[in-house]
N, C-alpha and C. Protein backbone atom coordinates (compact mmCIF):
# COMPACT_ATOMS: atom_id res chain seq x y z
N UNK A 1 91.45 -14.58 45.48
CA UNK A 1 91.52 -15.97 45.92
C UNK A 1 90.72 -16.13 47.22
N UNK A 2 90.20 -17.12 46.95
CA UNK A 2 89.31 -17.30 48.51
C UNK A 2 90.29 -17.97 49.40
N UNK A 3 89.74 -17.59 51.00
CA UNK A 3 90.33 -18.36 52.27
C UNK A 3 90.03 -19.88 52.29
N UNK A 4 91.00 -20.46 52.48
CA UNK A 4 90.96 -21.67 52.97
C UNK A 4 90.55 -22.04 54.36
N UNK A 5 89.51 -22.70 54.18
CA UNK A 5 88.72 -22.56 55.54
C UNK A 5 87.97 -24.22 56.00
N UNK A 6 87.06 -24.82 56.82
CA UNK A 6 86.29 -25.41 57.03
C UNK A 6 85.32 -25.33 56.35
N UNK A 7 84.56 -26.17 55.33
CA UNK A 7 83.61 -26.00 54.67
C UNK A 7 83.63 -25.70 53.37
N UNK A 8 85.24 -25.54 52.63
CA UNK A 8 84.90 -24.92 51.63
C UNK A 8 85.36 -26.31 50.23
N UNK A 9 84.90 -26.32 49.22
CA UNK A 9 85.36 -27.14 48.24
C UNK A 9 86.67 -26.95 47.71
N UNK A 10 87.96 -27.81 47.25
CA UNK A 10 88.36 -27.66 46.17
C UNK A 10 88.13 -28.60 45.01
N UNK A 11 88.55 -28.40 43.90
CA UNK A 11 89.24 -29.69 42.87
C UNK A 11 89.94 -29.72 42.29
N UNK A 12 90.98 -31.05 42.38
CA UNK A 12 92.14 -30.93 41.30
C UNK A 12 92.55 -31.04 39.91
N UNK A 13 93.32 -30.16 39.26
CA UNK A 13 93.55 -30.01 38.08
C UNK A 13 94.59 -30.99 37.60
N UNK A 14 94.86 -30.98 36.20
CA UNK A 14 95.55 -31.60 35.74
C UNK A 14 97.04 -32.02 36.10
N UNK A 15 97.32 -31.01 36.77
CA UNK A 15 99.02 -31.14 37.92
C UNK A 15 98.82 -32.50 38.81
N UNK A 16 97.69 -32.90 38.61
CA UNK A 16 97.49 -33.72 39.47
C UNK A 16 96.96 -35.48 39.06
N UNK A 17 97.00 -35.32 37.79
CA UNK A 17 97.15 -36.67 36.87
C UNK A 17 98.10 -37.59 37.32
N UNK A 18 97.50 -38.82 37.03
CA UNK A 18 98.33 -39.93 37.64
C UNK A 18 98.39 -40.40 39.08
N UNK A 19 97.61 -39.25 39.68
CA UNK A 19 98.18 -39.48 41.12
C UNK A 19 96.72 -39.94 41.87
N UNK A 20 96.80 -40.34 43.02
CA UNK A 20 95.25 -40.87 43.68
C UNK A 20 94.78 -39.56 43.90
N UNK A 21 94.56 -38.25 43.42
CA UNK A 21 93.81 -37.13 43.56
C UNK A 21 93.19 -36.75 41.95
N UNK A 22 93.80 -37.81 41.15
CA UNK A 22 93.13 -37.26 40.05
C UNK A 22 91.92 -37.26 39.75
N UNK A 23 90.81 -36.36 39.69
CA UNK A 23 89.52 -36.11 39.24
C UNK A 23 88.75 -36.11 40.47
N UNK A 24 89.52 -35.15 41.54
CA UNK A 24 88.87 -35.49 42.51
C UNK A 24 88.27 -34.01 42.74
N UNK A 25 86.91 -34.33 44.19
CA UNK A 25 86.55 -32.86 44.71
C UNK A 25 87.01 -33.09 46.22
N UNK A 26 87.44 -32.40 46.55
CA UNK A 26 87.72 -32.29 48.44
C UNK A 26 86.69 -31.79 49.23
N UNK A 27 85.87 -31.70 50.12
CA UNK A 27 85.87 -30.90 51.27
C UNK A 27 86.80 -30.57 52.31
N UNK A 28 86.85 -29.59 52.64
CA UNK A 28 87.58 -29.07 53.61
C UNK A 28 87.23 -29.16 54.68
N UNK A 29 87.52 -29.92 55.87
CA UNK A 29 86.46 -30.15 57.23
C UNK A 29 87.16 -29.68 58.53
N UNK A 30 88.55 -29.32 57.97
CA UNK A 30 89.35 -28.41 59.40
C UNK A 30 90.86 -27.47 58.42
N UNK A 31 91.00 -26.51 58.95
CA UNK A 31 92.36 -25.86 58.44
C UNK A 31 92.12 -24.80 59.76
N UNK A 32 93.55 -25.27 60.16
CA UNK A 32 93.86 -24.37 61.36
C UNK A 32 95.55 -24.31 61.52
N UNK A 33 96.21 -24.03 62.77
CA UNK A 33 97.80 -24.04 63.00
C UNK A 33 98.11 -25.59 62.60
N UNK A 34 97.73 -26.41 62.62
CA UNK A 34 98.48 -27.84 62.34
C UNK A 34 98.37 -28.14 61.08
N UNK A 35 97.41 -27.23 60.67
CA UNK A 35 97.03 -27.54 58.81
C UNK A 35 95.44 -27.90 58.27
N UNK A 36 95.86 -28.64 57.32
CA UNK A 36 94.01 -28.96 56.96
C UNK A 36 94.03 -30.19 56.90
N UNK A 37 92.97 -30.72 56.72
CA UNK A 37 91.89 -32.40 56.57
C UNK A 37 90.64 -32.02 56.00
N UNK A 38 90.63 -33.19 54.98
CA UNK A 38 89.40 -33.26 54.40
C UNK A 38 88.68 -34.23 53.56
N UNK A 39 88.03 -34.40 52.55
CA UNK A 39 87.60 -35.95 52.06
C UNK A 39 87.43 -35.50 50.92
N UNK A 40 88.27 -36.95 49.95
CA UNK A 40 87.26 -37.09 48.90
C UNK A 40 86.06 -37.46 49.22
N UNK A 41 84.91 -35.94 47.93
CA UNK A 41 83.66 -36.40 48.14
C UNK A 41 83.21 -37.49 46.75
N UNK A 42 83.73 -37.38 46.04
CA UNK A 42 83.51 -37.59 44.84
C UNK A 42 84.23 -39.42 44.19
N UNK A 43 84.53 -39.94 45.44
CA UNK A 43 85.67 -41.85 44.62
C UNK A 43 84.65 -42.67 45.45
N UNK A 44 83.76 -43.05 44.74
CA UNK A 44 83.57 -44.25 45.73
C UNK A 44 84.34 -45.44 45.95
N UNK A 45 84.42 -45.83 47.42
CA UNK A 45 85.24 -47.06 47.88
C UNK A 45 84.96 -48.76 47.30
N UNK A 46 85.52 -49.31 46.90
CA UNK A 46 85.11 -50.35 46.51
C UNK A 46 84.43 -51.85 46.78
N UNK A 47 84.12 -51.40 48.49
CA UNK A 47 83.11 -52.28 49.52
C UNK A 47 82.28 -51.57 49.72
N UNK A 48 80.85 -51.87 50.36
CA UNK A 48 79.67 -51.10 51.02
C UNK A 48 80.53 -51.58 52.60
N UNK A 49 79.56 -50.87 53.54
CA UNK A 49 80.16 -50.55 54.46
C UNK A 49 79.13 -51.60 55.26
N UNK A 50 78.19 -52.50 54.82
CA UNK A 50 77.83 -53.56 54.97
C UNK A 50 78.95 -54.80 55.12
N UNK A 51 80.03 -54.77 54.09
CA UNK A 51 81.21 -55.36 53.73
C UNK A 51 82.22 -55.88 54.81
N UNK A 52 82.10 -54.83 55.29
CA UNK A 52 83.78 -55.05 56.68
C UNK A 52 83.18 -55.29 58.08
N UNK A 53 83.56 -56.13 58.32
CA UNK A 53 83.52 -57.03 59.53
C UNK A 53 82.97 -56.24 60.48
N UNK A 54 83.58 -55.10 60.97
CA UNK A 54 82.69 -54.73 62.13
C UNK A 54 81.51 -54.30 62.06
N UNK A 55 80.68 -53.87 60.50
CA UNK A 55 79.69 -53.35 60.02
C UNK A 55 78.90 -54.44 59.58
N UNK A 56 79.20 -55.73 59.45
CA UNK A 56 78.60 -56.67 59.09
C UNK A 56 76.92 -56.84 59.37
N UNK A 57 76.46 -56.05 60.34
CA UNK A 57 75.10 -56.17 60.85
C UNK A 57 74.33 -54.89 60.21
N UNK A 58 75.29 -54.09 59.20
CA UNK A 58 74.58 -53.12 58.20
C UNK A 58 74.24 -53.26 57.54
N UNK A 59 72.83 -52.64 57.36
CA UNK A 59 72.46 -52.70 55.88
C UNK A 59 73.56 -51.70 54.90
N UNK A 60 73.42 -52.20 53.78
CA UNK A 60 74.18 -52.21 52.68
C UNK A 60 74.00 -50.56 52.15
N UNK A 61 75.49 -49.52 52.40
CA UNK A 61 75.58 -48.11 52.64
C UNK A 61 76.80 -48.06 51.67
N UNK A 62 77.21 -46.88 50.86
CA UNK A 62 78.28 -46.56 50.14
C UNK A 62 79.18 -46.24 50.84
N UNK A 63 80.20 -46.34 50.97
CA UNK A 63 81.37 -45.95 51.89
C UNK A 63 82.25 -45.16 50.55
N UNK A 64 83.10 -44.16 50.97
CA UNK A 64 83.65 -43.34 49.70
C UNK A 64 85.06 -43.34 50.12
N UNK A 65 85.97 -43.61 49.58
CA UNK A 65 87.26 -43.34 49.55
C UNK A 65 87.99 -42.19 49.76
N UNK A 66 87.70 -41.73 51.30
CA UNK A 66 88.33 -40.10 51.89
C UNK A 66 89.48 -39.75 51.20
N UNK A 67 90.29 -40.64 51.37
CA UNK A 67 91.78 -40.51 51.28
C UNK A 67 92.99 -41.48 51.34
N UNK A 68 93.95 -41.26 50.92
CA UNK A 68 95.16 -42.23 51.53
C UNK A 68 95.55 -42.03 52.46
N UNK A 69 95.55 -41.40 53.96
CA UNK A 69 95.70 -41.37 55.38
C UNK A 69 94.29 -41.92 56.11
N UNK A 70 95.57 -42.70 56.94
CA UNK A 70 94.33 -43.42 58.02
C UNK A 70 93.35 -44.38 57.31
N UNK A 71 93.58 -45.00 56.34
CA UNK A 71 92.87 -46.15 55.66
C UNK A 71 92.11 -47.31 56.67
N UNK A 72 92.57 -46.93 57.94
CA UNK A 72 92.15 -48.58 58.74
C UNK A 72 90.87 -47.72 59.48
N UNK A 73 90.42 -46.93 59.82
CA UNK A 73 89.42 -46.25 60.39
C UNK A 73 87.94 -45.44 59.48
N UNK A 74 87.11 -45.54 59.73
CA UNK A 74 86.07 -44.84 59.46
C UNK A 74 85.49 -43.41 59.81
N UNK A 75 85.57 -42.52 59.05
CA UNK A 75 85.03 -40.95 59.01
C UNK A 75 83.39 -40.71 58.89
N UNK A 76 82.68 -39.74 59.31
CA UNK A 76 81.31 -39.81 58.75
C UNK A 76 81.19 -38.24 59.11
N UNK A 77 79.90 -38.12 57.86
CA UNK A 77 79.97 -36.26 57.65
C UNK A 77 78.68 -36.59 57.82
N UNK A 78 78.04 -35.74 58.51
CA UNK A 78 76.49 -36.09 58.44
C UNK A 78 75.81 -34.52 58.46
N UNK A 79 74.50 -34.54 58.21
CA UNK A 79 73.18 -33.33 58.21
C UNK A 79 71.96 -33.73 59.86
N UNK A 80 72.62 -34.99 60.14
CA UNK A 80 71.34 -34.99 61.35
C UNK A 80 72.45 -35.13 62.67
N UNK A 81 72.48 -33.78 63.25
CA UNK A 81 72.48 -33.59 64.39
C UNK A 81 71.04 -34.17 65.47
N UNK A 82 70.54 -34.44 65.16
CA UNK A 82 68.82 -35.12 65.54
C UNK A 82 68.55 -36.31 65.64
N UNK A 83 69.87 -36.91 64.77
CA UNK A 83 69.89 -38.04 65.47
C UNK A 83 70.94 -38.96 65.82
N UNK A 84 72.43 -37.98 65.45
CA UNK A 84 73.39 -38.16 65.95
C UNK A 84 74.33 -37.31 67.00
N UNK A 85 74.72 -38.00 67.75
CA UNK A 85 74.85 -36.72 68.74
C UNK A 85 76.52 -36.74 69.11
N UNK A 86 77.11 -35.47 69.27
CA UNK A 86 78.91 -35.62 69.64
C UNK A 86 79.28 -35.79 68.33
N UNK A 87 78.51 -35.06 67.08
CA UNK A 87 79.54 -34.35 66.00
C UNK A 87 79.73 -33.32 66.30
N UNK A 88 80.96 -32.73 65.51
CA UNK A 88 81.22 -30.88 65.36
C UNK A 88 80.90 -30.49 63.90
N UNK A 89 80.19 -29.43 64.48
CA UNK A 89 79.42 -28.58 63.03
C UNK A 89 80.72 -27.83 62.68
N UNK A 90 80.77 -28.00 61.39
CA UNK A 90 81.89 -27.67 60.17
C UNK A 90 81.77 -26.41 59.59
N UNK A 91 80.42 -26.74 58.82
CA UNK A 91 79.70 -25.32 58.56
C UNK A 91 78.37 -25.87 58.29
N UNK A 92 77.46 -25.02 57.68
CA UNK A 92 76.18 -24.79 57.44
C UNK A 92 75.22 -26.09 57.47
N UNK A 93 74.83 -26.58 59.07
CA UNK A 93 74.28 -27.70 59.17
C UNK A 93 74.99 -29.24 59.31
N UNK A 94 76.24 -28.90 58.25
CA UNK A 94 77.28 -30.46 58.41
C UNK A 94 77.97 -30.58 59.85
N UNK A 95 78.21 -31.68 59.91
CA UNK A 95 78.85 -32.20 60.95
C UNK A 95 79.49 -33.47 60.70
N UNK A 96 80.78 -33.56 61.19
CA UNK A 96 81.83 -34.28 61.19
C UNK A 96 81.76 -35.51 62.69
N UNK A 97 81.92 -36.67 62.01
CA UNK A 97 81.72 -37.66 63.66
C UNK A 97 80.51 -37.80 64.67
N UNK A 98 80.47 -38.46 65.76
CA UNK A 98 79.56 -38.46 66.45
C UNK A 98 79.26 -39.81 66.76
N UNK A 99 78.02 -39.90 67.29
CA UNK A 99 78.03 -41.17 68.16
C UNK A 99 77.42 -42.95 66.58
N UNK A 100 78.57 -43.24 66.62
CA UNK A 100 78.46 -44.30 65.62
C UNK A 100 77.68 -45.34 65.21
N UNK A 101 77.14 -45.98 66.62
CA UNK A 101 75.65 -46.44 67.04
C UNK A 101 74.73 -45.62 66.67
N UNK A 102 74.50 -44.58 66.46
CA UNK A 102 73.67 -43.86 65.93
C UNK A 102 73.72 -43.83 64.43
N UNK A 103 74.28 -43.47 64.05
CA UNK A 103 74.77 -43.80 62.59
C UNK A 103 74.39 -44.78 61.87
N UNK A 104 75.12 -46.21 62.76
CA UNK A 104 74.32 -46.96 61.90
C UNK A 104 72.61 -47.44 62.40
N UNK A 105 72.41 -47.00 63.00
CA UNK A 105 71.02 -47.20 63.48
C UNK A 105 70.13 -46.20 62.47
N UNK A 106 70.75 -44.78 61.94
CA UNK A 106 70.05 -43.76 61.09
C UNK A 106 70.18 -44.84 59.83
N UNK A 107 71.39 -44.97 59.03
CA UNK A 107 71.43 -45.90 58.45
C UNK A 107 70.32 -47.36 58.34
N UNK A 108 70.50 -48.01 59.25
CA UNK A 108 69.43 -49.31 59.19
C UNK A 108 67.92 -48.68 58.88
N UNK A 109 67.79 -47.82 60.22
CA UNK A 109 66.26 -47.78 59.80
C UNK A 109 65.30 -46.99 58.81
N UNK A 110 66.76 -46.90 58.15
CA UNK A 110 66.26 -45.44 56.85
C UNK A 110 65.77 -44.11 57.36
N UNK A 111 66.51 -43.67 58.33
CA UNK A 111 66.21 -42.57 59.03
C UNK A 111 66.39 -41.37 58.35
N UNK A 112 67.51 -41.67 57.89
CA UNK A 112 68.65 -40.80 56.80
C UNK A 112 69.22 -41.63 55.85
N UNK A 113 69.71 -40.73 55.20
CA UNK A 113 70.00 -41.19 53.30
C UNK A 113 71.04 -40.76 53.08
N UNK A 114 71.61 -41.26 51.62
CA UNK A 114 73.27 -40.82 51.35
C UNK A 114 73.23 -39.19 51.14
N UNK A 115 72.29 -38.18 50.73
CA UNK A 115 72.10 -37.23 51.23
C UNK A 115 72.08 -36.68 52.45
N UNK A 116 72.57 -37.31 53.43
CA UNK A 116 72.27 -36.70 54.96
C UNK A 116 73.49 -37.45 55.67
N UNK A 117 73.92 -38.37 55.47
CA UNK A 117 75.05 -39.08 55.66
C UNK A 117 76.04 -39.45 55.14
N UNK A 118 77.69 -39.71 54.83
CA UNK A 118 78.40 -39.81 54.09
C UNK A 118 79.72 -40.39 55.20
N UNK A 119 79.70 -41.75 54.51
CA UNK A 119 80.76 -42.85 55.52
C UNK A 119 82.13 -42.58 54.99
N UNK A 120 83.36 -42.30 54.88
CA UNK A 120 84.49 -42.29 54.53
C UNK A 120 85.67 -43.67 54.99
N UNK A 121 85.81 -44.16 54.01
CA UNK A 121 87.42 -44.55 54.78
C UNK A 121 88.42 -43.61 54.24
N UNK A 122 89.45 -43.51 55.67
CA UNK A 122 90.86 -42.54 55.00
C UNK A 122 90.21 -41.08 55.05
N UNK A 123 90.87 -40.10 55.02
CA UNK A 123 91.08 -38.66 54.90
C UNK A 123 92.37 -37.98 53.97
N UNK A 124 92.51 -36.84 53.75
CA UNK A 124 93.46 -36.30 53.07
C UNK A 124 93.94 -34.98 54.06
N UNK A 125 95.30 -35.14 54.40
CA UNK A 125 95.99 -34.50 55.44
C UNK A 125 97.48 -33.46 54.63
N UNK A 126 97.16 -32.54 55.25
CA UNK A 126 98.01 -31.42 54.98
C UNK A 126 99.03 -30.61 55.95
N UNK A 127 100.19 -30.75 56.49
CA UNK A 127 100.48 -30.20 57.26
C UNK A 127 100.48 -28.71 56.81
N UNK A 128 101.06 -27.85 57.99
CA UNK A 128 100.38 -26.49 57.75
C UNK A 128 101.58 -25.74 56.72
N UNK A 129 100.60 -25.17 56.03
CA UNK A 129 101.36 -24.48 54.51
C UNK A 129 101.62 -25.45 53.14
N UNK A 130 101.37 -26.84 53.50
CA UNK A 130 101.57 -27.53 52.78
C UNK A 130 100.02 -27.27 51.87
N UNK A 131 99.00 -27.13 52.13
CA UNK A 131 98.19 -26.92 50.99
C UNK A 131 98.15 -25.65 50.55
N UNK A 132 97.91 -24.71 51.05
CA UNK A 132 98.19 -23.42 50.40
C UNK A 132 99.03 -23.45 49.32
N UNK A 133 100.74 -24.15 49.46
CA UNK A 133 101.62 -23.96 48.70
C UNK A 133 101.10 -24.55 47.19
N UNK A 134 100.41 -25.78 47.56
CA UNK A 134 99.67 -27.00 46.37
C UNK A 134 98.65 -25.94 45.89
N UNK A 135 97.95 -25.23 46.06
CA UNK A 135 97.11 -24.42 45.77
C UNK A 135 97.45 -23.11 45.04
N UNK A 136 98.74 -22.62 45.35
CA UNK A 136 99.53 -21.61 44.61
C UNK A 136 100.34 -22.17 43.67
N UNK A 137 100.76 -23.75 43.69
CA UNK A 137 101.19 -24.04 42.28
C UNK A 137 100.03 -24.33 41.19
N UNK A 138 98.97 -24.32 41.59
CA UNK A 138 98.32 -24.96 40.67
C UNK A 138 97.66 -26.42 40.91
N UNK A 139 97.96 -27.14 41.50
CA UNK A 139 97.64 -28.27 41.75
C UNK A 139 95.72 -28.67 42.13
N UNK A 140 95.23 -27.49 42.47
CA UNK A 140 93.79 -27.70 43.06
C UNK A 140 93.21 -26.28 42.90
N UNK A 141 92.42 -26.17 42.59
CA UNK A 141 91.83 -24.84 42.25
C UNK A 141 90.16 -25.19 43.62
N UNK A 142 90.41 -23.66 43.62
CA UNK A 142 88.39 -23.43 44.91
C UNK A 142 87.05 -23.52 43.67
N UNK A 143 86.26 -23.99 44.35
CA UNK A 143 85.09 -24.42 43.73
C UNK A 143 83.91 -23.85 44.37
């Protein structure tokens, strides 16, 4: 079995029908003493991020449905450290957060692409042992 770590994929199996995780893929973007966080990569949200009021001056970006925690706030995983600055690297090049004005400015001016950027509302939160345990029943298998 692999470590549960920063960076790594899961997806959930059939234990998991019916529920807002069904047919989903996760990233993993922290697991430490308090537990893990991470995003659906795979639901898109059902506004562009052009859509909501404070983004209103965006051009028109996919926003993806992280999770059911923290629904009222915005997440972003990005590849350009270059032109966003005050993310934390996750693993291999990604980075989590950073300066948001930047963002959408990479965004507007087509700096970067949904390949290089990825807007979230919501996250998926685990206190600690609580995913491992979901992971030893079956519920999500590593990818």
């Amino acid at each position: 079995m692999m470590d549960l770590k920063a960076g790594i994929y899961i997806k959930s199996t059939a234990a998991l029908n019916g529920s807002f995780f069904e047919h989903t893929t996760i990233l993993i973007v922290e697991h430490n003493e308090a537990g893990s966080l991470g995003f659906v990569t795979d639901k898109p949200f059902e506004k562009s991020l052009h859509e909501l009021i404070e983004f209103k001056h965006s051009k028109p970006f996919p926003l993806m449905d992280g999770g059911p925690v923290d629904r009222e706030h915005i997440f972003v995983l990005h590849k350009r450290p270059d032109l966003i600055e005050g993310g934390k690297e996750i693993s291999n090049g990604l980075y989590l957060g950073g300066n948001m004005e930047q963002v959408i400015k990479a965004i507007n001016t087509k700096a970067a692409d949904e390949q290089e950027i990825q807007v979230f509302i919501g996250y998926c939160g685990w206190d600690l042992g609580e995913l491992e345990a979901e992971l030893a029943e079956g519920s999500w298998i590593f990818i």
